[in-house]
PDB file of N, CA and C in Angstrom:
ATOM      1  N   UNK A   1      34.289  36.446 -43.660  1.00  0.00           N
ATOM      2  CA  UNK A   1      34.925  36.567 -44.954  1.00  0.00           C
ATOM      3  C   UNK A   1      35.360  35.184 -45.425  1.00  0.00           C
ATOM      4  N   UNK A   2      34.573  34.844 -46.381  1.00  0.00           N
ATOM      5  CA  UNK A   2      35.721  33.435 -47.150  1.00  0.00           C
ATOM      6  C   UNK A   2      36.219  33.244 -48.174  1.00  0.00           C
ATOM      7  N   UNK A   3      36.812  32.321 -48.919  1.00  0.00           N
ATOM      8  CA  UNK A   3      37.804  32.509 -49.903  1.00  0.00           C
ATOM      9  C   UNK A   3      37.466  33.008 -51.149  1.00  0.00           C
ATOM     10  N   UNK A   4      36.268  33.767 -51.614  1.00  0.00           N
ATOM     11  CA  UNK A   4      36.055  34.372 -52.590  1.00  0.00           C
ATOM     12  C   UNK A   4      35.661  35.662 -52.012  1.00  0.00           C
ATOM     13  N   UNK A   5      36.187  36.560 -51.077  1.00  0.00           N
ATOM     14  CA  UNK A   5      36.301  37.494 -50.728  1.00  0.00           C
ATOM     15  C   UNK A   5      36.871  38.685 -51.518  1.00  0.00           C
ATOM     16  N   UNK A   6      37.478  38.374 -52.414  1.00  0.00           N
ATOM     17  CA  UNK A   6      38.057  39.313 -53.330  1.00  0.00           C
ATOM     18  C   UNK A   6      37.739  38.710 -54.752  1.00  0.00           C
ATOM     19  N   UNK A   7      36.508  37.807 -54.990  1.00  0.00           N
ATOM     20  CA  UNK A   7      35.986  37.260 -55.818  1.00  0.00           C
ATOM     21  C   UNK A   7      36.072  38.694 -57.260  1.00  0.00           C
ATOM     22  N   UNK A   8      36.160  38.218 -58.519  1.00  0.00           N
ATOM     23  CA  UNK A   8      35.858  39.111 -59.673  1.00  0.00           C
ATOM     24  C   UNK A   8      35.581  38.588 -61.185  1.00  0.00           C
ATOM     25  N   UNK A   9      34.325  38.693 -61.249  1.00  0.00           N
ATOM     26  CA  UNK A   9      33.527  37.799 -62.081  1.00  0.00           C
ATOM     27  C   UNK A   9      33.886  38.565 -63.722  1.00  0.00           C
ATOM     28  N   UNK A  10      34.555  38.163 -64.555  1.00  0.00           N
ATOM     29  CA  UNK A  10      34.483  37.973 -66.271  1.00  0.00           C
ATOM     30  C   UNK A  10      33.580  38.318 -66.831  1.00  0.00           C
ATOM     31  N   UNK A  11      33.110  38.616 -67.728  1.00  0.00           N
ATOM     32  CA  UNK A  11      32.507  38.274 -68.540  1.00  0.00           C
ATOM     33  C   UNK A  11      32.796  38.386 -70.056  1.00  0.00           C
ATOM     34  N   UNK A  12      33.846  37.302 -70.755  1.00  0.00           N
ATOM     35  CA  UNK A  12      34.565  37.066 -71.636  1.00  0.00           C
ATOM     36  C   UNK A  12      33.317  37.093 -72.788  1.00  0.00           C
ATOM     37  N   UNK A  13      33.919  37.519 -74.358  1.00  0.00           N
ATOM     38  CA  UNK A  13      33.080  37.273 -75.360  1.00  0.00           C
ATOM     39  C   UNK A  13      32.718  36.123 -75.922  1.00  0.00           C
ATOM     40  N   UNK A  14      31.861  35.713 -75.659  1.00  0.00           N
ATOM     41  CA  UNK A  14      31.733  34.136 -75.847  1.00  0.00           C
ATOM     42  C   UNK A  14      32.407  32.885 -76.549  1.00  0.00           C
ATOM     43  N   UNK A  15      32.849  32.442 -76.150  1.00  0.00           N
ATOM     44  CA  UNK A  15      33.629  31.011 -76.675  1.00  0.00           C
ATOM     45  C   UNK A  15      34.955  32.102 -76.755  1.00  0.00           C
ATOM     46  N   UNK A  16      35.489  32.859 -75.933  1.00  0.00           N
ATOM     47  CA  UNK A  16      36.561  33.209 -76.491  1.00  0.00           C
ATOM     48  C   UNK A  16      37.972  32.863 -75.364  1.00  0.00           C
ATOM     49  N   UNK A  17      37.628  32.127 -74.329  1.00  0.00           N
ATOM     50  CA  UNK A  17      38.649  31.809 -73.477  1.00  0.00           C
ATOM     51  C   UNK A  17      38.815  30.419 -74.110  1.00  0.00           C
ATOM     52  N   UNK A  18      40.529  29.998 -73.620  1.00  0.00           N
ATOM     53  CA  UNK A  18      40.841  29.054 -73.813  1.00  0.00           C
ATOM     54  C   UNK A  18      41.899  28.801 -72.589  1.00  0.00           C
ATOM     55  N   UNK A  19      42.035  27.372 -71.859  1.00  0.00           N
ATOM     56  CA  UNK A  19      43.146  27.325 -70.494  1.00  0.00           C
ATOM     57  C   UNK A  19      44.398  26.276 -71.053  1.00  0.00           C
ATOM     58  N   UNK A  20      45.471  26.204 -70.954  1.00  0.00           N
ATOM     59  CA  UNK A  20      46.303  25.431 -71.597  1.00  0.00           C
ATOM     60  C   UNK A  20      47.264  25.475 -70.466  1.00  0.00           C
ATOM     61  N   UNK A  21      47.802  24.048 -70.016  1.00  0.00           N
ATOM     62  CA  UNK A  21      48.687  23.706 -69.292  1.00  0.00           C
ATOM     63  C   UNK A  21      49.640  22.925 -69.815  1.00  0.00           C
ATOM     64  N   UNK A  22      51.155  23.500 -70.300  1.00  0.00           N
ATOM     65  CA  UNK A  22      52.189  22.700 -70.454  1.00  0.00           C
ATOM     66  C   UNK A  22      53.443  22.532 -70.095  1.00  0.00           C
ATOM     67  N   UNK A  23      53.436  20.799 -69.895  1.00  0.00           N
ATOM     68  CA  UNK A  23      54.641  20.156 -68.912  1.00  0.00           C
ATOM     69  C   UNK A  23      55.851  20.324 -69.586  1.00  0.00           C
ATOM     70  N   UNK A  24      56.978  20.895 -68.583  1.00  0.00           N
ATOM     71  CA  UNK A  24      58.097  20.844 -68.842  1.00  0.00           C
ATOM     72  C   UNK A  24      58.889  20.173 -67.994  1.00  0.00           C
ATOM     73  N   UNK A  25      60.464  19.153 -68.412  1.00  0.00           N
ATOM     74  CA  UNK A  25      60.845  18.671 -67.236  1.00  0.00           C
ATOM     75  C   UNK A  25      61.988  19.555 -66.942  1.00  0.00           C
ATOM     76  N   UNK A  26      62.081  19.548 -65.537  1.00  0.00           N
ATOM     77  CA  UNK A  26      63.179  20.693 -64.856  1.00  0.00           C
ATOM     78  C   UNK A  26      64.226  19.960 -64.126  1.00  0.00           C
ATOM     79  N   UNK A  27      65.120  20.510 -63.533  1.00  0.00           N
ATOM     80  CA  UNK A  27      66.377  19.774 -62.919  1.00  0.00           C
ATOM     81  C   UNK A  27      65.337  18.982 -61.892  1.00  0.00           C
ATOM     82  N   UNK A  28      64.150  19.831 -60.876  1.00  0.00           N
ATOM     83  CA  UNK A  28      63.888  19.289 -59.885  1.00  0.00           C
ATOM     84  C   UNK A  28      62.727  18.367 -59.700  1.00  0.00           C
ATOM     85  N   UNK A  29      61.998  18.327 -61.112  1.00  0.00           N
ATOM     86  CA  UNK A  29      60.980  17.547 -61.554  1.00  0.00           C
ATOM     87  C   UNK A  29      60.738  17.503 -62.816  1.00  0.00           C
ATOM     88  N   UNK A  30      58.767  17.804 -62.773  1.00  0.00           N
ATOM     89  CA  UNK A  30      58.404  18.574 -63.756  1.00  0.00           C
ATOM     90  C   UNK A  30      57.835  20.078 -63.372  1.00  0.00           C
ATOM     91  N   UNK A  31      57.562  20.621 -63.950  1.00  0.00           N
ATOM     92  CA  UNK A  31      56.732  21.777 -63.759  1.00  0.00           C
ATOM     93  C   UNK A  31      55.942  22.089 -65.045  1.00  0.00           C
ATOM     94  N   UNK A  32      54.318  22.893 -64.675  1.00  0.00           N
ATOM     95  CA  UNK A  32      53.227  22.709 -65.645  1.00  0.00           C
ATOM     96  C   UNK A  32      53.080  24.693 -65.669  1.00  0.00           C
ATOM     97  N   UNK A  33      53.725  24.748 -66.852  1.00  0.00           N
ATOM     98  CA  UNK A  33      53.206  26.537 -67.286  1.00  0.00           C
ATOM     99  C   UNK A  33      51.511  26.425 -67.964  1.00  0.00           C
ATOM    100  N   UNK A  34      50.875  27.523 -67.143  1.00  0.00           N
ATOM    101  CA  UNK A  34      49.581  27.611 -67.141  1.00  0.00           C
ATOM    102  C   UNK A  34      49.197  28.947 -67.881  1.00  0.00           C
ATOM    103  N   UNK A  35      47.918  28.891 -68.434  1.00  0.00           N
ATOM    104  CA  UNK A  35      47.593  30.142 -69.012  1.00  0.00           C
ATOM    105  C   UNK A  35      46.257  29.645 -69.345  1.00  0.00           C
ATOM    106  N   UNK A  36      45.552  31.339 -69.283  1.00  0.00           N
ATOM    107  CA  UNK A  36      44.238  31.244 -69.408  1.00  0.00           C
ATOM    108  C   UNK A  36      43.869  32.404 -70.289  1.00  0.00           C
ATOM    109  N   UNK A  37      43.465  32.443 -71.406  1.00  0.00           N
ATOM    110  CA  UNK A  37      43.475  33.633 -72.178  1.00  0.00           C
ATOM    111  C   UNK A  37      41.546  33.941 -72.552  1.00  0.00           C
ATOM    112  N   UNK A  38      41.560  35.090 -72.599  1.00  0.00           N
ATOM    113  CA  UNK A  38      40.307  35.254 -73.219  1.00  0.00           C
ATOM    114  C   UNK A  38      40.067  36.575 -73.626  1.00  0.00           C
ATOM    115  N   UNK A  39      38.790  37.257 -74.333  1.00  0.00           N
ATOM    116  CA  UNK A  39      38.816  38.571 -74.577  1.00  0.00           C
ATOM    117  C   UNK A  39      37.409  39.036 -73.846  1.00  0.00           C
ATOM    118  N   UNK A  40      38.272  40.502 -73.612  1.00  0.00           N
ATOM    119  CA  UNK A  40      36.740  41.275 -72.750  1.00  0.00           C
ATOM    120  C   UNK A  40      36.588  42.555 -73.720  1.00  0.00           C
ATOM    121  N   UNK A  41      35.438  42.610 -73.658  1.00  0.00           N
ATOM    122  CA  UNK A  41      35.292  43.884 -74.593  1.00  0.00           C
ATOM    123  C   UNK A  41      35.463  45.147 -74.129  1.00  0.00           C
ATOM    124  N   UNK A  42      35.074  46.329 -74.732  1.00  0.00           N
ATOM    125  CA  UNK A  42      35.290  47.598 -74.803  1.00  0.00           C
ATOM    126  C   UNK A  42      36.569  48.090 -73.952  1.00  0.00           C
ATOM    127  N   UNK A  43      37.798  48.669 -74.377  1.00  0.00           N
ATOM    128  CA  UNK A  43      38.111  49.329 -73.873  1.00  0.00           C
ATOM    129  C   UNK A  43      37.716  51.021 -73.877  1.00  0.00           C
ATOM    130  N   UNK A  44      38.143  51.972 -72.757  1.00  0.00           N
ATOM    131  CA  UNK A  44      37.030  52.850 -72.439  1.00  0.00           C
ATOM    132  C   UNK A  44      38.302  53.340 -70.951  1.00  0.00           C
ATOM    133  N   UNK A  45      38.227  54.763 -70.833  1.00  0.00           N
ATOM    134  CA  UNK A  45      38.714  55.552 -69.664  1.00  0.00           C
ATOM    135  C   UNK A  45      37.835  54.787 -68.563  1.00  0.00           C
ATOM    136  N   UNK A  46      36.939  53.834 -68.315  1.00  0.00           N
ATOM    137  CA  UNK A  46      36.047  54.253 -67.246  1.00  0.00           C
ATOM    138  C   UNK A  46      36.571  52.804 -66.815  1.00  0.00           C
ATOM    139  N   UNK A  47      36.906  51.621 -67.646  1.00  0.00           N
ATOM    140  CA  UNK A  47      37.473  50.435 -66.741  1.00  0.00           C
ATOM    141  C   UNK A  47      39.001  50.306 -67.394  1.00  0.00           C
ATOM    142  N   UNK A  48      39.847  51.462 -67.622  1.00  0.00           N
ATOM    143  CA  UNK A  48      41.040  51.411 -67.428  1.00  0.00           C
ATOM    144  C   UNK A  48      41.753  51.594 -66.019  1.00  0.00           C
ATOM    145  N   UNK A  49      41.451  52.442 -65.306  1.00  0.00           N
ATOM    146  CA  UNK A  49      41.647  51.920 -63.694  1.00  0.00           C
ATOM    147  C   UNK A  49      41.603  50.619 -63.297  1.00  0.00           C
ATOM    148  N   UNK A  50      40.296  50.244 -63.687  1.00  0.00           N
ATOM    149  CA  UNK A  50      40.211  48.455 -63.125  1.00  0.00           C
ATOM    150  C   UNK A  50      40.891  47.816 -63.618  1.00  0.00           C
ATOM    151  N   UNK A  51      41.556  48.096 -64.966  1.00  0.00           N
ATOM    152  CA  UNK A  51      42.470  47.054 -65.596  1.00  0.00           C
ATOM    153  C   UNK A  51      43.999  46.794 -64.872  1.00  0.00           C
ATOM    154  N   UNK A  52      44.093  48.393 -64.622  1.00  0.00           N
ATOM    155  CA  UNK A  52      45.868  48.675 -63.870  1.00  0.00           C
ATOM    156  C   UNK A  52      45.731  48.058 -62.579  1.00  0.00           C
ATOM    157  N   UNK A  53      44.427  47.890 -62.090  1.00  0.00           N
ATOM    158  CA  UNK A  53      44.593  47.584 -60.498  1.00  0.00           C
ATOM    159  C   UNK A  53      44.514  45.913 -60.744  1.00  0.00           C
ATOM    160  N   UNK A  54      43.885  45.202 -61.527  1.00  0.00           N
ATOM    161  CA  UNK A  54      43.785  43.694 -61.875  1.00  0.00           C
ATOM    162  C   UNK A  54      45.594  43.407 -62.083  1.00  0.00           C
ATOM    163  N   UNK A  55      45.964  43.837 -63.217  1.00  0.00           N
ATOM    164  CA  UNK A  55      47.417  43.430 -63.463  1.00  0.00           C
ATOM    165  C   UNK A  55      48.565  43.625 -62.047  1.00  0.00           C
ATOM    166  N   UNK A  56      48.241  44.313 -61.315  1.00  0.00           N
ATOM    167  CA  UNK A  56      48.856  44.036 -59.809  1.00  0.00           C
ATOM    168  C   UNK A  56      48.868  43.020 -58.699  1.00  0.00           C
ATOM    169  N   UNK A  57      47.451  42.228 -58.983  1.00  0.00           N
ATOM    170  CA  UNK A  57      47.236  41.619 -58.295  1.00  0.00           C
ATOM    171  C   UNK A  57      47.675  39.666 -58.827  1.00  0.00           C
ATOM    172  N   UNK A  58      48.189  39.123 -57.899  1.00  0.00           N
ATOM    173  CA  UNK A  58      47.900  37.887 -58.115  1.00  0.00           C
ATOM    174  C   UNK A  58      46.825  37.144 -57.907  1.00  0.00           C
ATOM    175  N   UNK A  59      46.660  36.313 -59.149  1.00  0.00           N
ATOM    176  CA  UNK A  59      45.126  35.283 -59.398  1.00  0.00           C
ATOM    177  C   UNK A  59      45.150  34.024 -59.432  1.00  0.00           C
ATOM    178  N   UNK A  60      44.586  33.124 -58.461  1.00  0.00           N
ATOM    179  CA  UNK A  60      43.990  31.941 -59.023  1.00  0.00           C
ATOM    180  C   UNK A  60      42.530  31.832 -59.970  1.00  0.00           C
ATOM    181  N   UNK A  61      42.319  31.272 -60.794  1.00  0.00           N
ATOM    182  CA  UNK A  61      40.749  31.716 -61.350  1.00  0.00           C
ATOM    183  C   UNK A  61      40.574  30.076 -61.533  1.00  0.00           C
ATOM    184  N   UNK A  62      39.112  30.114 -61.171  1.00  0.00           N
ATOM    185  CA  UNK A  62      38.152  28.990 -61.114  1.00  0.00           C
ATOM    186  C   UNK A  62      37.101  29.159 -62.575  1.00  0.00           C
ATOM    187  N   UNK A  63      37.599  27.914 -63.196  1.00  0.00           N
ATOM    188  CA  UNK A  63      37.176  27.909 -64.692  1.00  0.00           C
ATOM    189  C   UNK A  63      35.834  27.026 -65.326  1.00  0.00           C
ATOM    190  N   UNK A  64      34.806  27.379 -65.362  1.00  0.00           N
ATOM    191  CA  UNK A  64      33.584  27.003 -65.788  1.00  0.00           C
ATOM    192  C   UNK A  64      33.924  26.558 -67.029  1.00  0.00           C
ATOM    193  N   UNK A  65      34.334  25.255 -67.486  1.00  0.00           N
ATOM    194  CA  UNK A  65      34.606  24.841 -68.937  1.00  0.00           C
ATOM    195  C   UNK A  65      32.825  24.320 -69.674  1.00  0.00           C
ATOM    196  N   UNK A  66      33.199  23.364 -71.063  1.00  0.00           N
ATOM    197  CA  UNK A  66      31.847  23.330 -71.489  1.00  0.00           C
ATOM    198  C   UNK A  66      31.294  22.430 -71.376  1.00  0.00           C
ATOM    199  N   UNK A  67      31.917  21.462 -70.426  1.00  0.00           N
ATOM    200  CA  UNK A  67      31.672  20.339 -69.975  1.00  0.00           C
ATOM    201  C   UNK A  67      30.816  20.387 -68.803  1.00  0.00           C
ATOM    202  N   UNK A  68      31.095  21.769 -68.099  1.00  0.00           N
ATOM    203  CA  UNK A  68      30.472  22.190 -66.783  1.00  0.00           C
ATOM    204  C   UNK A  68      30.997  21.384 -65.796  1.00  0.00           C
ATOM    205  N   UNK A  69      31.997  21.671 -65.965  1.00  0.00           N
ATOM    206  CA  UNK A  69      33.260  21.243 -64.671  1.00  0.00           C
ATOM    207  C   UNK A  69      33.843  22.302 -64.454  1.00  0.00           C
ATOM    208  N   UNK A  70      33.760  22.576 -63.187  1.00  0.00           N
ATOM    209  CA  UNK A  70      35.103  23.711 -62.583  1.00  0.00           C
ATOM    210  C   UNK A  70      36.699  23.351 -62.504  1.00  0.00           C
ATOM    211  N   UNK A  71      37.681  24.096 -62.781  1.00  0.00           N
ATOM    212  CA  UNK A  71      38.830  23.868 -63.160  1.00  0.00           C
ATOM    213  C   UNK A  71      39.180  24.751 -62.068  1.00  0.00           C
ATOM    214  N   UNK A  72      40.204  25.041 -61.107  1.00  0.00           N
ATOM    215  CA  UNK A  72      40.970  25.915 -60.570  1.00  0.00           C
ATOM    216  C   UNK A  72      42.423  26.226 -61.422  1.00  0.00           C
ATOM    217  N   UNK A  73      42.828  26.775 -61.551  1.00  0.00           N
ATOM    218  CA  UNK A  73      44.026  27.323 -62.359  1.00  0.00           C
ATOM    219  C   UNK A  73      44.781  28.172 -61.565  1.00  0.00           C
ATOM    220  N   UNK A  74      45.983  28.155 -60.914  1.00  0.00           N
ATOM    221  CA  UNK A  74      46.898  28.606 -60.235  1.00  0.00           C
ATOM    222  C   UNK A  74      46.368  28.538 -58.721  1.00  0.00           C
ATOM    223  N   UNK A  75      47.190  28.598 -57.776  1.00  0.00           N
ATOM    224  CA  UNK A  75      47.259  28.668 -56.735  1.00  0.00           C
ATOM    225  C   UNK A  75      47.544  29.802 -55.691  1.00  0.00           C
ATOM    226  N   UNK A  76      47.666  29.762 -53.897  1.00  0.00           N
ATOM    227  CA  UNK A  76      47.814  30.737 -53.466  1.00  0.00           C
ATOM    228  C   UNK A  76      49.611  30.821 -53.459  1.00  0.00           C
ATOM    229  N   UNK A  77      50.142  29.569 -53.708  1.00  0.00           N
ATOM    230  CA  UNK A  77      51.664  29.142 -53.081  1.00  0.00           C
ATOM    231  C   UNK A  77      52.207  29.871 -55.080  1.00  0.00           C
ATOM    232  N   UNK A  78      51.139  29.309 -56.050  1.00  0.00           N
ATOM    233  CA  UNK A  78      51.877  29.652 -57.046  1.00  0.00           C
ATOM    234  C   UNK A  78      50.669  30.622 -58.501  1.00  0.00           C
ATOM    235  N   UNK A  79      50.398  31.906 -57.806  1.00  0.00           N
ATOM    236  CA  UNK A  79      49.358  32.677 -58.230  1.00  0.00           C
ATOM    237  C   UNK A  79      49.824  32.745 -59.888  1.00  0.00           C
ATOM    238  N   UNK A  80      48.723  33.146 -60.437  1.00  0.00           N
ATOM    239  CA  UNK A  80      49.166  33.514 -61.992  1.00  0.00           C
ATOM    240  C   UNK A  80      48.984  35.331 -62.127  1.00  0.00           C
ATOM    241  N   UNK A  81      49.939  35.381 -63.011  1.00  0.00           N
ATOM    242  CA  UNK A  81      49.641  37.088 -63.238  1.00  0.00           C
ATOM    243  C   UNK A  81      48.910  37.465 -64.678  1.00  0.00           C
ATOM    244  N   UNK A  82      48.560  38.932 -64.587  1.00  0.00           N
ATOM    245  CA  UNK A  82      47.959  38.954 -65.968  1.00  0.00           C
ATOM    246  C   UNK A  82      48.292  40.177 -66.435  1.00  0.00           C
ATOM    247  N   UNK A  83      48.616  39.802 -68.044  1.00  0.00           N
ATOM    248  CA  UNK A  83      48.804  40.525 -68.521  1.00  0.00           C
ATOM    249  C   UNK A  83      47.990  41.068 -70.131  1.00  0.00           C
ATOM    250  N   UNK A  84      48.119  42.151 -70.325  1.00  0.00           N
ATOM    251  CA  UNK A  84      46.601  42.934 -70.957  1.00  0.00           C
ATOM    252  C   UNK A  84      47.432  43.280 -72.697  1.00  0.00           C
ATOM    253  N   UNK A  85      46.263  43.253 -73.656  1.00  0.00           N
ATOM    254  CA  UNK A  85      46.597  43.889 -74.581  1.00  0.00           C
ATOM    255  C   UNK A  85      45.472  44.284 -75.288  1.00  0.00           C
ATOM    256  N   UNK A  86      45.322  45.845 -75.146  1.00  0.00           N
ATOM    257  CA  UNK A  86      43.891  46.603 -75.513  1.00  0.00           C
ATOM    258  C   UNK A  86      44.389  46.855 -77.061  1.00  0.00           C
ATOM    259  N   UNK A  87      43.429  46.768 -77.688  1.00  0.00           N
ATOM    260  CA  UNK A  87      42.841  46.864 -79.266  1.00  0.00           C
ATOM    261  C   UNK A  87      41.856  47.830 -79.587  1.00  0.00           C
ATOM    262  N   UNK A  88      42.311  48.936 -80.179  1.00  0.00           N
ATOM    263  CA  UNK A  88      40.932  49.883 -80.473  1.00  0.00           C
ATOM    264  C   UNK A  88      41.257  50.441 -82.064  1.00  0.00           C
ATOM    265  N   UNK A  89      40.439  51.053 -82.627  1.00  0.00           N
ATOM    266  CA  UNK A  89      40.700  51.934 -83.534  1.00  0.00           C
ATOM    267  C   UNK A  89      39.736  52.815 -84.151  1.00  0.00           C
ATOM    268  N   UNK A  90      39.725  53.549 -85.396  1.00  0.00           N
ATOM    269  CA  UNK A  90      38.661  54.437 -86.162  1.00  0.00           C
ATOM    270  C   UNK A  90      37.939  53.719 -86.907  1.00  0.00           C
ATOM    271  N   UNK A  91      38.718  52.871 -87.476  1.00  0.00           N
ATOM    272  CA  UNK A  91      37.685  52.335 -88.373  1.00  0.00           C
ATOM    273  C   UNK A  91      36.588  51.239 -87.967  1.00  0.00           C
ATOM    274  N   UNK A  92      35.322  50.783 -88.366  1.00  0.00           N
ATOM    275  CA  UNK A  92      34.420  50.016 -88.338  1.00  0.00           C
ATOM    276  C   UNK A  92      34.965  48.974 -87.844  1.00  0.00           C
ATOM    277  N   UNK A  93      35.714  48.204 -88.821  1.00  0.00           N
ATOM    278  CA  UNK A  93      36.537  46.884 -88.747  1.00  0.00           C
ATOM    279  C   UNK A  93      37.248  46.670 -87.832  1.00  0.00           C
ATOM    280  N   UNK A  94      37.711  48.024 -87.264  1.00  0.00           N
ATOM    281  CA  UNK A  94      38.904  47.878 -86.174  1.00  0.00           C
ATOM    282  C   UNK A  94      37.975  47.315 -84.491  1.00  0.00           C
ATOM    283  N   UNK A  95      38.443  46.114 -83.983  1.00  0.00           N
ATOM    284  CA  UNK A  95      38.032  45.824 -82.886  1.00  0.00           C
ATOM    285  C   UNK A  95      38.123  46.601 -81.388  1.00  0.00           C
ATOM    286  N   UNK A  96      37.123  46.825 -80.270  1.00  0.00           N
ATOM    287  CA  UNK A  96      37.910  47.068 -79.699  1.00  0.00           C
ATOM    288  C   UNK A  96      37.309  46.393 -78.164  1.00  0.00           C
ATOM    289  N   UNK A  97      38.576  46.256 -77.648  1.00  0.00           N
ATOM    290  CA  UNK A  97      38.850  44.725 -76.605  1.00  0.00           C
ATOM    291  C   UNK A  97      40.046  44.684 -76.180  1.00  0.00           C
ATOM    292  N   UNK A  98      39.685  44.114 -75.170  1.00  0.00           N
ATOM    293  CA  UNK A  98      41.149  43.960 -74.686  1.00  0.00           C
ATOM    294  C   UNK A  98      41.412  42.427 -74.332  1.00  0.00           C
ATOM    295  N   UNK A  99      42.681  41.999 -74.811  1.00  0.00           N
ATOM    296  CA  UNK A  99      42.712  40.287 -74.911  1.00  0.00           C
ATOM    297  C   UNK A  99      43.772  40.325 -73.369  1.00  0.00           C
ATOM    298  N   UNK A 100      43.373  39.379 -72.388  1.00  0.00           N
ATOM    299  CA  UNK A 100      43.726  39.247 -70.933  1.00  0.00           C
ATOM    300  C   UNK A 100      44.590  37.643 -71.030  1.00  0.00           C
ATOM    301  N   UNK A 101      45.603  37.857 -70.457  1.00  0.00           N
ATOM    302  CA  UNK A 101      46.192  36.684 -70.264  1.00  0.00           C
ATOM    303  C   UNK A 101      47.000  36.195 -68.969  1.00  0.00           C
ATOM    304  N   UNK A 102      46.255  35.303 -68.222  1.00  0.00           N
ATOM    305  CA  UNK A 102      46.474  34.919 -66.983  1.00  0.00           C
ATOM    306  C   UNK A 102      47.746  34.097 -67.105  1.00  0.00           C
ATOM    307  N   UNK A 103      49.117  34.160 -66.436  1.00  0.00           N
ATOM    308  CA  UNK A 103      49.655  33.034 -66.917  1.00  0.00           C
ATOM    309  C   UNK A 103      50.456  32.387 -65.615  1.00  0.00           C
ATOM    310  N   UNK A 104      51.184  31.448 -65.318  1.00  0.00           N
ATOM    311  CA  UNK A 104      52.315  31.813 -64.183  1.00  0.00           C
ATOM    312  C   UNK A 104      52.704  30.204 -64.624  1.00  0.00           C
ATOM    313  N   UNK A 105      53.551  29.662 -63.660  1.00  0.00           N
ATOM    314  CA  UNK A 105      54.500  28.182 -63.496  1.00  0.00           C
ATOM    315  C   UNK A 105      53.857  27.864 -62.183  1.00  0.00           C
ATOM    316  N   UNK A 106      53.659  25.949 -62.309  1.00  0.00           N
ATOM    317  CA  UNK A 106      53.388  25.682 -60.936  1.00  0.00           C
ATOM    318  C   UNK A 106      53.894  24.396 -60.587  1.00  0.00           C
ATOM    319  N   UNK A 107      54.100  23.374 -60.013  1.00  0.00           N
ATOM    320  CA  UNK A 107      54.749  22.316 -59.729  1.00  0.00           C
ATOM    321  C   UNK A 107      53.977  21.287 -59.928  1.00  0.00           C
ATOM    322  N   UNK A 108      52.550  21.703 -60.376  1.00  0.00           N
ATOM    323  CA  UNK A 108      51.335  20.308 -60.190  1.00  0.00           C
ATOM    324  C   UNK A 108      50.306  21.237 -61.238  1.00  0.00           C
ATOM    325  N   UNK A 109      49.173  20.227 -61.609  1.00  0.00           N
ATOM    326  CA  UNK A 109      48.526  20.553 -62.743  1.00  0.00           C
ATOM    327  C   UNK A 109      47.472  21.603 -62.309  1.00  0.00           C
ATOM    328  N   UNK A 110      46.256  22.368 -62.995  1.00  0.00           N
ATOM    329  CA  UNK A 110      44.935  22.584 -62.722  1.00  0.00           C
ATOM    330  C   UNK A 110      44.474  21.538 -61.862  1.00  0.00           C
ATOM    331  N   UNK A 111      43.833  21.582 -60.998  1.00  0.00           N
ATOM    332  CA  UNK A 111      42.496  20.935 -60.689  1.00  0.00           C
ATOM    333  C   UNK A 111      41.058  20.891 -60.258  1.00  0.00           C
ATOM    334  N   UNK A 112      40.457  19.669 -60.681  1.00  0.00           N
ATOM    335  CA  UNK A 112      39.007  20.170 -60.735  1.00  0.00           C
ATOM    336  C   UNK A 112      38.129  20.436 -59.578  1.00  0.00           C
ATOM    337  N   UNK A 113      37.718  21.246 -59.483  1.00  0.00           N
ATOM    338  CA  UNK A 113      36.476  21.547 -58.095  1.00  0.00           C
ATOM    339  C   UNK A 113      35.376  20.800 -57.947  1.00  0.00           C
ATOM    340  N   UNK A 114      34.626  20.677 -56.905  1.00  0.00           N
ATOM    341  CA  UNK A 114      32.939  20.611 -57.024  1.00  0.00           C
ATOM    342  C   UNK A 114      32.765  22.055 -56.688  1.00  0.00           C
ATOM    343  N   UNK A 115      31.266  22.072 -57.749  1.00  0.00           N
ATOM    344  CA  UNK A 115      30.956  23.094 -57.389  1.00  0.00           C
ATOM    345  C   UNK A 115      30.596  24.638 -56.586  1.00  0.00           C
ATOM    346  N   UNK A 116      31.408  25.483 -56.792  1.00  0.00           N
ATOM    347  CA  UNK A 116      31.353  26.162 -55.784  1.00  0.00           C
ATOM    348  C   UNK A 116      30.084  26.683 -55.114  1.00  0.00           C
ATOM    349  N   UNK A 117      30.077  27.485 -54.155  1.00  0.00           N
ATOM    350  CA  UNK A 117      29.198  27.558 -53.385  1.00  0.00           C
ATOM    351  C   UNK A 117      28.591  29.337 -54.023  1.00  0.00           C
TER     352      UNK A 117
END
C-alpha cells in the first residue's frame, strides 16, 4: 500500500478550479489559509453518499495547475476539509453542480511535487 492508497480522482468542469493561499501574521508566526475550490457536476441520489462520506474525511490534494506543475495543498500534520454546496433546479437555466471547497490553515505554504508516480 502507498501513499495514494486512498487516492480520489476529480473530475472538475473545466477551467473551473482555482487554489489560493493567504498569509496571515499570528502571535506565533505566520500562518497560510489554503483553499481549493472547483465545480463537479450533476448532483443526483447516486453520488450523494459519496459526497457525505468525502466531507468526513481529511484531504491533502495534489494539484495539476496549467503550467503542468504539481502543487500539494495541505498536509497529513495539517489536512484540509471540504465543504459542499449542491445547485439544482426546474428550470433550463438553473445549473446543476455542486461547487466543493477544500479549505484548512497551515504553518508553511503549498508545495510543488515532481511528478507523481
Amino acid at each position: 500500500m502507498g501513499c495514494f492508497e486512498k487516492a480520489f480522482e476529480f473530475s472538475p468542469i473545466f477551467q473551473s478550479a482555482s487554489v489560493t493561499e493567504n498569509q496571515s501574521q499570528q502571535s506565533g508566526g505566520y500562518s497560510f489559509d489554503q483553499s481549493v475550490k472547483f465545480t463537479q457536476v450533476r448532483v443526483s441520489p447516486v453520488n450523494d453518499d459519496v459526497y457525505n462520506d468525502l466531507m468526513r474525511r481529511p484531504w491533502v490534494l495534489l494539484i495539476l495547475d496549467q503550467n503542468k506543475q504539481y502543487k500539494m495543498v495541505g498536509s497529513k500534520d495539517y489536512p484540509l476539509r471540504l465543504i459542499m454546496e449542491a445547485k439544482t433546479g426546474a428550470e433550463i437555466s438553473d445549473l446543476n453542480h455542486v461547487s466543493m471547497s477544500f479549505s484548512g490553515q497551515s504553518p508553511f505554504r503549498a508545495v510543488f511535487v515532481d511528478k507523481p508516480l
